[in-house]
C-alpha atoms as a PDB file:
ATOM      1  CA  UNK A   1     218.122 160.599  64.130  1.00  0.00           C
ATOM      2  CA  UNK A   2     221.530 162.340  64.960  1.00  0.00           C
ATOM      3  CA  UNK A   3     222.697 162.280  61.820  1.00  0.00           C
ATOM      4  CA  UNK A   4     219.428 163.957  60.304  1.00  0.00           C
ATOM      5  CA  UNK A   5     219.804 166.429  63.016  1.00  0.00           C
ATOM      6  CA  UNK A   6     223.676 167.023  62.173  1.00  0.00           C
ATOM      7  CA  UNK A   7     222.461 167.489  58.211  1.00  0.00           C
ATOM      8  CA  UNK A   8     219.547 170.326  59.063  1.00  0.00           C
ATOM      9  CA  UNK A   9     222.176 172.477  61.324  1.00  0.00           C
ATOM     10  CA  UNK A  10     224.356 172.633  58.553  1.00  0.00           C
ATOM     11  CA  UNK A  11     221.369 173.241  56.058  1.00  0.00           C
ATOM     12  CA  UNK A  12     220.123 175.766  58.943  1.00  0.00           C
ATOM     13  CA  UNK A  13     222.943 177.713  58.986  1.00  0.00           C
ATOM     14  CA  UNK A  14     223.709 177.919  55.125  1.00  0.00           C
ATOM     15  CA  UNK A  15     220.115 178.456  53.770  1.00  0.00           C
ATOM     16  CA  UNK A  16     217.251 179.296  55.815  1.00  0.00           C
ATOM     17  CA  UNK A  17     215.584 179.770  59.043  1.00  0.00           C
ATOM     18  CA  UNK A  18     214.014 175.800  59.917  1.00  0.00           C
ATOM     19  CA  UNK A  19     211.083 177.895  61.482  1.00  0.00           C
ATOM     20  CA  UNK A  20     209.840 179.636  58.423  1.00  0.00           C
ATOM     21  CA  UNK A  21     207.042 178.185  56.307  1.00  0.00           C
ATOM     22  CA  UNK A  22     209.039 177.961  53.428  1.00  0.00           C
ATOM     23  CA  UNK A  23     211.484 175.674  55.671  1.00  0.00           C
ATOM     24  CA  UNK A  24     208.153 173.763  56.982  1.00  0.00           C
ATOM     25  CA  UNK A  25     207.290 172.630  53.619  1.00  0.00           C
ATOM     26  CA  UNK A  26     210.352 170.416  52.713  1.00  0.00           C
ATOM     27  CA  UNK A  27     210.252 167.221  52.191  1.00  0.00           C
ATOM     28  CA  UNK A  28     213.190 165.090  53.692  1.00  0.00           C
ATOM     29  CA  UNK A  29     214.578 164.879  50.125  1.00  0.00           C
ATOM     30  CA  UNK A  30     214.407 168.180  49.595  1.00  0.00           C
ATOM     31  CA  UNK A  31     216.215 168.872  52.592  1.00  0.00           C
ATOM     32  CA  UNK A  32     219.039 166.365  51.476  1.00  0.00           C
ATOM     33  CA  UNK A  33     218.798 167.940  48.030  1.00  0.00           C
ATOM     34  CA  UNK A  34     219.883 171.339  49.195  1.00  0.00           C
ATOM     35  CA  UNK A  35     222.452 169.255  51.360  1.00  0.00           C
ATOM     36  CA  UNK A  36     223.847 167.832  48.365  1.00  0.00           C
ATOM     37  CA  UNK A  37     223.771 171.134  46.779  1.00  0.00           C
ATOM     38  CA  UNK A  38     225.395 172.891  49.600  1.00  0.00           C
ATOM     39  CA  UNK A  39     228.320 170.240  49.672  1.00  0.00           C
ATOM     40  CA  UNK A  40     228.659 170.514  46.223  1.00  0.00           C
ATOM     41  CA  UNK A  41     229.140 174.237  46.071  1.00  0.00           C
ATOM     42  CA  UNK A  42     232.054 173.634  48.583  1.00  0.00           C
ATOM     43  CA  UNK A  43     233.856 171.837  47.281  1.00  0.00           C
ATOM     44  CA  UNK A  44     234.227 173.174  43.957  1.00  0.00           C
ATOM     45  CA  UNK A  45     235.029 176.694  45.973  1.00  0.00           C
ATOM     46  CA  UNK A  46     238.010 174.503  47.661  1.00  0.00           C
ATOM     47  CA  UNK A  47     238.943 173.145  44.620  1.00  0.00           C
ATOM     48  CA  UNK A  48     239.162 177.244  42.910  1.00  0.00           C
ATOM     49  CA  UNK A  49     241.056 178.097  46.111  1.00  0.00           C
ATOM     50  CA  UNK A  50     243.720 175.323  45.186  1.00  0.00           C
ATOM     51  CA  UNK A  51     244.015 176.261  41.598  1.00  0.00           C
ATOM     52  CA  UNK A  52     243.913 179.994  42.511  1.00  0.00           C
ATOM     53  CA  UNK A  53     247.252 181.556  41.143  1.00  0.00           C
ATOM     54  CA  UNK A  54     247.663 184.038  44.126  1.00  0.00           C
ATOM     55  CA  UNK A  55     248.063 180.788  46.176  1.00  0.00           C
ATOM     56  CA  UNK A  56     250.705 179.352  44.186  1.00  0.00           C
ATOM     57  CA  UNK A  57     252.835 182.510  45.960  1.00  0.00           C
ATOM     58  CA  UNK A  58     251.794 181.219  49.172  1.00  0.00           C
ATOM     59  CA  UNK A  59     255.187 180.494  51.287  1.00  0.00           C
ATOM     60  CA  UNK A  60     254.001 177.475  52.604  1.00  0.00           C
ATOM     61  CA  UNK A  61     251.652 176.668  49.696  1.00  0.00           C
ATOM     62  CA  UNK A  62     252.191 172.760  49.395  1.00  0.00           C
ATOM     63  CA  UNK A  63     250.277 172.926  53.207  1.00  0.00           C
ATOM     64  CA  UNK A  64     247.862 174.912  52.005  1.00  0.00           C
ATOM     65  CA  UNK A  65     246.980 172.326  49.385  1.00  0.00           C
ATOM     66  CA  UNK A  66     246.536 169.820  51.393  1.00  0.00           C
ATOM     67  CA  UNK A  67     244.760 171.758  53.694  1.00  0.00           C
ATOM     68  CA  UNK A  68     242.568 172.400  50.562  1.00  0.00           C
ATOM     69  CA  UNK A  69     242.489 168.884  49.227  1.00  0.00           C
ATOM     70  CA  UNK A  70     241.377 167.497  53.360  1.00  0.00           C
ATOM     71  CA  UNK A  71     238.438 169.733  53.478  1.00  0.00           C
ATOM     72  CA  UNK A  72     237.503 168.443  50.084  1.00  0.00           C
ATOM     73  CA  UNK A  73     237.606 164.904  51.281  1.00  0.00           C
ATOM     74  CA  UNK A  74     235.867 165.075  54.172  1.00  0.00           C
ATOM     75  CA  UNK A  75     233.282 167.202  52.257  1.00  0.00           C
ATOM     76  CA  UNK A  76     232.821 164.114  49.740  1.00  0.00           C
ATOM     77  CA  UNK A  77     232.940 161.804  52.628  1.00  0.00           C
ATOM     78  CA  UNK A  78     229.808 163.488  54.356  1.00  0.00           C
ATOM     79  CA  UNK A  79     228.372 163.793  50.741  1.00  0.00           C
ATOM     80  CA  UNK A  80     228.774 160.126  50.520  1.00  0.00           C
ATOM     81  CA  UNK A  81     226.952 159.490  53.511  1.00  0.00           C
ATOM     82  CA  UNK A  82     223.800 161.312  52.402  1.00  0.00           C
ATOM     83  CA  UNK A  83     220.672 158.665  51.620  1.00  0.00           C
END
């Protein structure tokens, strides 16, 4: 049950209020859905941040890669764990 409770604060905080009707009416695959979604979106903004050719002027822009390149793999981790 913690981990279903870790999924709907992040959901919480990047969608919608869990005490709304709206909210109310998901399904537990719905709710994973938007999780997926939400993932998704993020890493795919990581991965424009990386590519970004402002960046590549970026003194110390080899750390900011990898930076970059951990969030995306602990994003596709948590993805991963998703039922």
């Amino acid at each position: 049950m913690k981990v279903l409770d870790f999924y709907l604060n992040i959901w919480y905080n990047y969608s919608m209020d869990l005490k709304s009707e709206k909210a109310k009416a998901l399904t537990k695959k719905q709710v994973f859905d938007e999780l997926r979604s939400y993932l998704n979106e993020q890493v795919d903004i990581s991965n424009r941040k990386c590519m970004d050719e402002e960046n590549f002027k970026l003194p110390a822009f080899n750390e900011y890669q990898a930076y970059q390149r951990g969030i995306q793999k602990a994003l596709t981790k948590l993805y991963n764990l998703l039922p």
